[in-house]
C-alpha atoms as a PDB file:
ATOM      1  CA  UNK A   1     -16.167  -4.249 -62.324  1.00  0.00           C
ATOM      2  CA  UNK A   2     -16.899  -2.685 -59.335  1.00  0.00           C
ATOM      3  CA  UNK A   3     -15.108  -4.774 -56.597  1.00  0.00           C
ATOM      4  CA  UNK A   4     -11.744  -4.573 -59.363  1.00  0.00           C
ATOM      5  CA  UNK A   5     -12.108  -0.892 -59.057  1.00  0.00           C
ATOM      6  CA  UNK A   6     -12.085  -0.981 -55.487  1.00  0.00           C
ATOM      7  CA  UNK A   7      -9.292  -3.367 -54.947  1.00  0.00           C
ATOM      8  CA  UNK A   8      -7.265  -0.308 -57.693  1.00  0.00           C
ATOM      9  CA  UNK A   9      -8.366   2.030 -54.949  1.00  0.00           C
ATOM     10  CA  UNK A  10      -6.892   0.040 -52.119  1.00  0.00           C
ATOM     11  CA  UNK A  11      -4.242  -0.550 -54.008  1.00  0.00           C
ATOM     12  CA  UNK A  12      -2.866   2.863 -54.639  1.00  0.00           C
ATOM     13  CA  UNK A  13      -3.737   4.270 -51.269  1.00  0.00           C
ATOM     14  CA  UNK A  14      -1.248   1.605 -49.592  1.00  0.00           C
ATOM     15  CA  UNK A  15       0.945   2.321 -52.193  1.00  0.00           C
ATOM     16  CA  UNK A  16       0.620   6.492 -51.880  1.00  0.00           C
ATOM     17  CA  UNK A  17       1.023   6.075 -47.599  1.00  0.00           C
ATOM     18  CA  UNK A  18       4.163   3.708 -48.355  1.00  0.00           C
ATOM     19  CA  UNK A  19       5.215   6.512 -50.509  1.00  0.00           C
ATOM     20  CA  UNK A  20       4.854   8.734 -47.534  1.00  0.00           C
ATOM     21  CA  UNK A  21       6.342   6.725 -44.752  1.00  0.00           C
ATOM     22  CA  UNK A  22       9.253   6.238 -46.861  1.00  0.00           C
ATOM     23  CA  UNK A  23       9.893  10.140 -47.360  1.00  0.00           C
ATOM     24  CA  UNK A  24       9.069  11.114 -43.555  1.00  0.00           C
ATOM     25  CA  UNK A  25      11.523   8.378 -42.812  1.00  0.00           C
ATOM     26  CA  UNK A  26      14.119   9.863 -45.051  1.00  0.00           C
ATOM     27  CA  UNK A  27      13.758  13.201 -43.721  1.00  0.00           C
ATOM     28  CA  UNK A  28      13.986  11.715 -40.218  1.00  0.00           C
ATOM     29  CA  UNK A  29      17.539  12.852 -39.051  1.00  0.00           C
ATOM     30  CA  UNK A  30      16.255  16.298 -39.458  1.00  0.00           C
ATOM     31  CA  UNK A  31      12.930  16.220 -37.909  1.00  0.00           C
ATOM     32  CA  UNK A  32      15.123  14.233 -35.082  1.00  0.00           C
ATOM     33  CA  UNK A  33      17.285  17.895 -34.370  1.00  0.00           C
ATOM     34  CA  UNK A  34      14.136  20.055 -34.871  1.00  0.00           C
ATOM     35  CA  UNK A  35      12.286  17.886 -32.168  1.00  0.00           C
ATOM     36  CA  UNK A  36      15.849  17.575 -30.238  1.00  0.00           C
ATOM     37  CA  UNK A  37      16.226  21.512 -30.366  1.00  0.00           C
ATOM     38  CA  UNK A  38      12.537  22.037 -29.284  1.00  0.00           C
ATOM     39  CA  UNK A  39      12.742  19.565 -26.601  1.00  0.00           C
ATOM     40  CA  UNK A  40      16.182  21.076 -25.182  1.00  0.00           C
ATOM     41  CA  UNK A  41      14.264  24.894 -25.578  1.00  0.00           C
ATOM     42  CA  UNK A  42      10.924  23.178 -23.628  1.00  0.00           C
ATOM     43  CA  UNK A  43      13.197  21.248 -21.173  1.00  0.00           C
ATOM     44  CA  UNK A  44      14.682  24.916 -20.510  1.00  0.00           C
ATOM     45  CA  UNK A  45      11.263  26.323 -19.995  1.00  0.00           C
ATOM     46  CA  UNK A  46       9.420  23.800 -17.592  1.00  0.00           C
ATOM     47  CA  UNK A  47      12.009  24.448 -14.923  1.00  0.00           C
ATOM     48  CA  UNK A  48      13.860  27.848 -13.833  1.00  0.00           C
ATOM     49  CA  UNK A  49      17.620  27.580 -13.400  1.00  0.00           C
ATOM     50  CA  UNK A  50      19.172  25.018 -11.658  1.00  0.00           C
ATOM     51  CA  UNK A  51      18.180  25.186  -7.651  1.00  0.00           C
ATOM     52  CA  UNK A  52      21.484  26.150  -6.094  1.00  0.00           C
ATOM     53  CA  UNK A  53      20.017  24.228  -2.509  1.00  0.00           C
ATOM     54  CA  UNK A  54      20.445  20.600  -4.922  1.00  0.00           C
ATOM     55  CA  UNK A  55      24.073  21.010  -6.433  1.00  0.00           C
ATOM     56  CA  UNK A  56      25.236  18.990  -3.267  1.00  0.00           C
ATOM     57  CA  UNK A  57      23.204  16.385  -4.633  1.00  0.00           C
ATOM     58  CA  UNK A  58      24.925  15.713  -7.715  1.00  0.00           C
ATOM     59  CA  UNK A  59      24.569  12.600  -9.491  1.00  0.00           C
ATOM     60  CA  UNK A  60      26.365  10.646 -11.560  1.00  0.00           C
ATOM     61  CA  UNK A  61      24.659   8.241 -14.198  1.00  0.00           C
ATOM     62  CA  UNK A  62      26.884   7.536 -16.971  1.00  0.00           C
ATOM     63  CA  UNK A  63      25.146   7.771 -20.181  1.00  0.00           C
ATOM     64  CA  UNK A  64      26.420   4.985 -21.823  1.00  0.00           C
ATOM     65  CA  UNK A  65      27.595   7.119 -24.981  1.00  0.00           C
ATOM     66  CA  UNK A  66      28.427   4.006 -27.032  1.00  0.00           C
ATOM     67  CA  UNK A  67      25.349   3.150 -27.903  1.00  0.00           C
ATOM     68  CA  UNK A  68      25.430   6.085 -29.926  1.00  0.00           C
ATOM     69  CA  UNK A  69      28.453   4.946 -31.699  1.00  0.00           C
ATOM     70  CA  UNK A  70      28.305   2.080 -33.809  1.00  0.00           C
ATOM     71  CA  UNK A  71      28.729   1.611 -37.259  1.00  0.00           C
ATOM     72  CA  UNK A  72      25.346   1.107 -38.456  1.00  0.00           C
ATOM     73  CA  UNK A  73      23.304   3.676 -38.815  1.00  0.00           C
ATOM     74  CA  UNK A  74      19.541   1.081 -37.912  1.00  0.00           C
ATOM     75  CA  UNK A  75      21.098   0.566 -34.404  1.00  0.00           C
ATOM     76  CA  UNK A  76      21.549   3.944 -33.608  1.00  0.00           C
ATOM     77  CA  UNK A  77      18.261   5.090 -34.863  1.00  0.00           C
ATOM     78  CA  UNK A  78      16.951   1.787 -32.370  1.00  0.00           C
ATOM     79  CA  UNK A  79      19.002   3.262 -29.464  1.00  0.00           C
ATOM     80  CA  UNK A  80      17.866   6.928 -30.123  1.00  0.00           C
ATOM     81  CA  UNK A  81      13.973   5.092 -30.084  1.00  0.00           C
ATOM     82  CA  UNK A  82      14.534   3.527 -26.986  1.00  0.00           C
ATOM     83  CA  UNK A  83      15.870   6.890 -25.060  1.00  0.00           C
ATOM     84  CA  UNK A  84      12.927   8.560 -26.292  1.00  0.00           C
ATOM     85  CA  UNK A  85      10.530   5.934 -24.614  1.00  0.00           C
ATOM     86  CA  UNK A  86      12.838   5.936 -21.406  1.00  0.00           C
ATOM     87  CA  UNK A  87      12.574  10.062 -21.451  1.00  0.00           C
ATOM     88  CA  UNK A  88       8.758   9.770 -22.229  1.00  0.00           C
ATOM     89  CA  UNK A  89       8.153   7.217 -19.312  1.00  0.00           C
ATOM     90  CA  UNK A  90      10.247   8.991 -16.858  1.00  0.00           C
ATOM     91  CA  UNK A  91       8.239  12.691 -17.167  1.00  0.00           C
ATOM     92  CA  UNK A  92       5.188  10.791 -17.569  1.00  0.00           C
ATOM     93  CA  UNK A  93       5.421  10.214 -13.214  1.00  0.00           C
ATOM     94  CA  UNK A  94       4.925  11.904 -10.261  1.00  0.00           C
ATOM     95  CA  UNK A  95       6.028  15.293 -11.749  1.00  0.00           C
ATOM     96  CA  UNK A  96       3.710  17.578  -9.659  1.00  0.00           C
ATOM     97  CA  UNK A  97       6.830  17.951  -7.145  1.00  0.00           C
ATOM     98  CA  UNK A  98       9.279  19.509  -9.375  1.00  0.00           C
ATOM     99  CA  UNK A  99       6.487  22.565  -9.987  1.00  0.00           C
ATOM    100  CA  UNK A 100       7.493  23.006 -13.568  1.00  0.00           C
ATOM    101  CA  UNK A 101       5.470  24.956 -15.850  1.00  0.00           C
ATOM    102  CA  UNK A 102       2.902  22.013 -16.930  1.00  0.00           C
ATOM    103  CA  UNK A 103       2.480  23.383 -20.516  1.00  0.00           C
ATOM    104  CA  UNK A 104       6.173  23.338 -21.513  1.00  0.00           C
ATOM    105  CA  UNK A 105       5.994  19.430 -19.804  1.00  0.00           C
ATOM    106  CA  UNK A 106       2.964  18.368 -22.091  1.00  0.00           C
ATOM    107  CA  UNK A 107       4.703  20.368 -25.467  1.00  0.00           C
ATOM    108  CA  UNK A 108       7.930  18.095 -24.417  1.00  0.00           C
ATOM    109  CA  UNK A 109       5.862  14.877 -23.431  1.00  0.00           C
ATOM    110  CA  UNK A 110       3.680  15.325 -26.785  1.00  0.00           C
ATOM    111  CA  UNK A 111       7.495  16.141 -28.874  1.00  0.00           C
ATOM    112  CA  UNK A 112       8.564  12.493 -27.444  1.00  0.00           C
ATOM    113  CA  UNK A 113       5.626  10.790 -28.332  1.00  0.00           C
ATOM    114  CA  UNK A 114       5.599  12.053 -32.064  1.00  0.00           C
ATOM    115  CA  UNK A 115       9.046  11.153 -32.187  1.00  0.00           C
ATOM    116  CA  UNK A 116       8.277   7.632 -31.033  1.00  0.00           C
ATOM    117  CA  UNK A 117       5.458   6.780 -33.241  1.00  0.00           C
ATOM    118  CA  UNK A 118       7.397   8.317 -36.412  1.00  0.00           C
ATOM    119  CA  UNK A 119      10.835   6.133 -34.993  1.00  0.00           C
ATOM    120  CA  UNK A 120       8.791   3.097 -34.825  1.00  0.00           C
ATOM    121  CA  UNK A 121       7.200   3.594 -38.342  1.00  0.00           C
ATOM    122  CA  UNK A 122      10.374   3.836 -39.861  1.00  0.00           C
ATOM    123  CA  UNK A 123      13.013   1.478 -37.786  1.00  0.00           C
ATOM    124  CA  UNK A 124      12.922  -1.741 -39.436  1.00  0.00           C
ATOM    125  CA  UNK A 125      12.466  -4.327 -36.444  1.00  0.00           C
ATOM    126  CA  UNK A 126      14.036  -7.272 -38.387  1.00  0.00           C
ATOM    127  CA  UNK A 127      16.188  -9.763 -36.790  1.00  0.00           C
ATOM    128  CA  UNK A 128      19.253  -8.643 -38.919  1.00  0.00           C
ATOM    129  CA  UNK A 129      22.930  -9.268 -37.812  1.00  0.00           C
ATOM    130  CA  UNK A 130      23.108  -6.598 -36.002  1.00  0.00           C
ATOM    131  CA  UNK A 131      21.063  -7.730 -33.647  1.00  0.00           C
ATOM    132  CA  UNK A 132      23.139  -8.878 -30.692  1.00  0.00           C
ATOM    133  CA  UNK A 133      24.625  -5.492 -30.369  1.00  0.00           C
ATOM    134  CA  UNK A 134      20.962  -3.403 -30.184  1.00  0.00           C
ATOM    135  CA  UNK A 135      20.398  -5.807 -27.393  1.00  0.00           C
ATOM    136  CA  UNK A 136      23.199  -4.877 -25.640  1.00  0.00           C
ATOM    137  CA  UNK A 137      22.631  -1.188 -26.111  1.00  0.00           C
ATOM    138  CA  UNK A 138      18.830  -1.410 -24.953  1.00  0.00           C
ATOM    139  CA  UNK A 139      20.241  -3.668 -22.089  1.00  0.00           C
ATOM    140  CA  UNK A 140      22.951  -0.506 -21.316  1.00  0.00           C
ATOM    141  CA  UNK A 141      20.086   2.035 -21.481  1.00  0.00           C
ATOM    142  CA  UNK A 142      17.492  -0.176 -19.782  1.00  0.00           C
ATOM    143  CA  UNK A 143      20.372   0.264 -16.894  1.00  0.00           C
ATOM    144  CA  UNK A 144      20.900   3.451 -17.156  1.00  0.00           C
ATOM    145  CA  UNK A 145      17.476   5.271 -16.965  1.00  0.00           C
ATOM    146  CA  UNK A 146      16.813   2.338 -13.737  1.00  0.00           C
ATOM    147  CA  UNK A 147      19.470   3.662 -12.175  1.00  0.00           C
ATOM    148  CA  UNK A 148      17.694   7.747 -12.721  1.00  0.00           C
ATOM    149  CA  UNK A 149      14.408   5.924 -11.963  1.00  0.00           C
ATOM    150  CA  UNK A 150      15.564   4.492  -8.429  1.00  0.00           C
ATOM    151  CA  UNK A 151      17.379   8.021  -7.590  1.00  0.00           C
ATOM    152  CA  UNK A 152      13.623   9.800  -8.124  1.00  0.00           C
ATOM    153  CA  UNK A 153      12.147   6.994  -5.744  1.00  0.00           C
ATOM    154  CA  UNK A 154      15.011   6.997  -3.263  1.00  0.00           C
ATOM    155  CA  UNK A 155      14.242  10.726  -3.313  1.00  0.00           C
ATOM    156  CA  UNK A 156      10.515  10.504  -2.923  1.00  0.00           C
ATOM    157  CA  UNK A 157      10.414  12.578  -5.962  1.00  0.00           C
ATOM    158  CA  UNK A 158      11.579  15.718  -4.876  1.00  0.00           C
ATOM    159  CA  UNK A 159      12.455  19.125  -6.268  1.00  0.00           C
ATOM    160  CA  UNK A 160      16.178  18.442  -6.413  1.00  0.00           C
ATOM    161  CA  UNK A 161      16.035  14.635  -8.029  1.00  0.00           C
ATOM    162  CA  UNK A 162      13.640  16.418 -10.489  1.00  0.00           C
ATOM    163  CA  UNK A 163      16.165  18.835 -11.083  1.00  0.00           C
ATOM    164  CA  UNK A 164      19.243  16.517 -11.285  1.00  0.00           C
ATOM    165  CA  UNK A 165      16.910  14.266 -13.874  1.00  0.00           C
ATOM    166  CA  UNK A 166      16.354  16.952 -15.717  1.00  0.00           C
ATOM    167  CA  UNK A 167      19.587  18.186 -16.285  1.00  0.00           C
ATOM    168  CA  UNK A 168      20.700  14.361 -17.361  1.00  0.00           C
ATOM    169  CA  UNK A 169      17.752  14.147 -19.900  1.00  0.00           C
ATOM    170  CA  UNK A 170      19.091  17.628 -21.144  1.00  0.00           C
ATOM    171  CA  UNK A 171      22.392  15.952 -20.987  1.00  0.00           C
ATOM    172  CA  UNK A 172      20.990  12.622 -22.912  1.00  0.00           C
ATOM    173  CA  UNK A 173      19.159  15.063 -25.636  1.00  0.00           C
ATOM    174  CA  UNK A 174      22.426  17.052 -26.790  1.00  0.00           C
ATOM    175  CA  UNK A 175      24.144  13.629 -27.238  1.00  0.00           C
ATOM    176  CA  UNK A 176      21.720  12.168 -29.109  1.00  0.00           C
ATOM    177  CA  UNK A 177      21.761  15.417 -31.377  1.00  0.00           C
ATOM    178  CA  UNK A 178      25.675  15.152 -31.656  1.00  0.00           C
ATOM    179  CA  UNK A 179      25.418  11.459 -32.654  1.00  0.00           C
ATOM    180  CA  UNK A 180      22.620  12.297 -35.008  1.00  0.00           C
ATOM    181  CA  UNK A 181      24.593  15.453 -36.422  1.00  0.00           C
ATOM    182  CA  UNK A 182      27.475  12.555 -37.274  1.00  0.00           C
ATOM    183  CA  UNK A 183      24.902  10.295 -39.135  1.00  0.00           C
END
């Protein structure tokens, strides 16, 4: 009687934290813009205004802005996961140059990694149809955030590629929050 009762208790507590996943993931595209808004506000904060010595430096990355696009609503929510990690690993090296304020940079590091673990929960990571085209969008991104990753080492990691990465990831967070906004 005993071990039947147990099994019952097993039973409904994987059945109760299903329950759960499934409503955090349903409420996901608004957690998404609160964690977007606070991460734009906290990107805002670790840094002052934009160092007039590094607007020669200018950079151009090209975001590529159709991953963001396509039809189904699984790959975008894959694409959106993957910027996140690419963000996350990014800030998560050789920061102490770009003398932000360090609490603002954990409250936007910890944002990401929420966001992450909750993304991953709920993104289904079945081999589906669609899944030539999330290859070719984490392919795209993989590029893209190499190509922001290479401009911090060309630049030793100084104050201005700091600055100019920052800016982009501000850049990367609004279009993920326009895409989601669509959704």
């Amino acid at each position: 009687i005993m071990n039947a009762f147990g099994l019952i208790q097993i039973g409904l507590m994987l059945s109760s934290t299903t329950i759960i996943s499934s409503l955090q993931c349903n409420h996901l595209p608004l957690q998404r813009r609160k964690v977007i808004e606070n991460s734009l506000r906290l990107l805002d904060k670790m840094g002052k205004n934009f160092p007039q010595q590094c607007l020669r430096e200018k950079m151009s990355f090209r975001f590529p802005a159709q991953v963001l696009q396509p039809r189904q609503k699984e790959t975008v929510g894959v694409a959106i996961e993957e910027i996140f990690q690419h963000i996350f690993y990014i800030f998560s090296k050789n920061v102490t140059l770009a003398a932000w304020d360090g609490a603002a940079l954990d409250q936007f590091q910890n944002g990401l990694y929420l966001q992450i673990e909750q993304l991953e929960a709920c993104v289904i990571k079945k081999h589906t149809q669609h899944h030539r085209s999330k290859e070719v969008s984490r392919l795209k991104l993989k590029k893209y955030f190499h190509k922001i990753d290479c401009f911090l080492k060309d630049k030793q990691h100084d104050l201005c590629s700091w600055e100019i990465s920052r800016a982009e990831m501000r850049r990367c967070l609004q279009l993920i929050d326009k895409a989601t906004r669509k959704l």
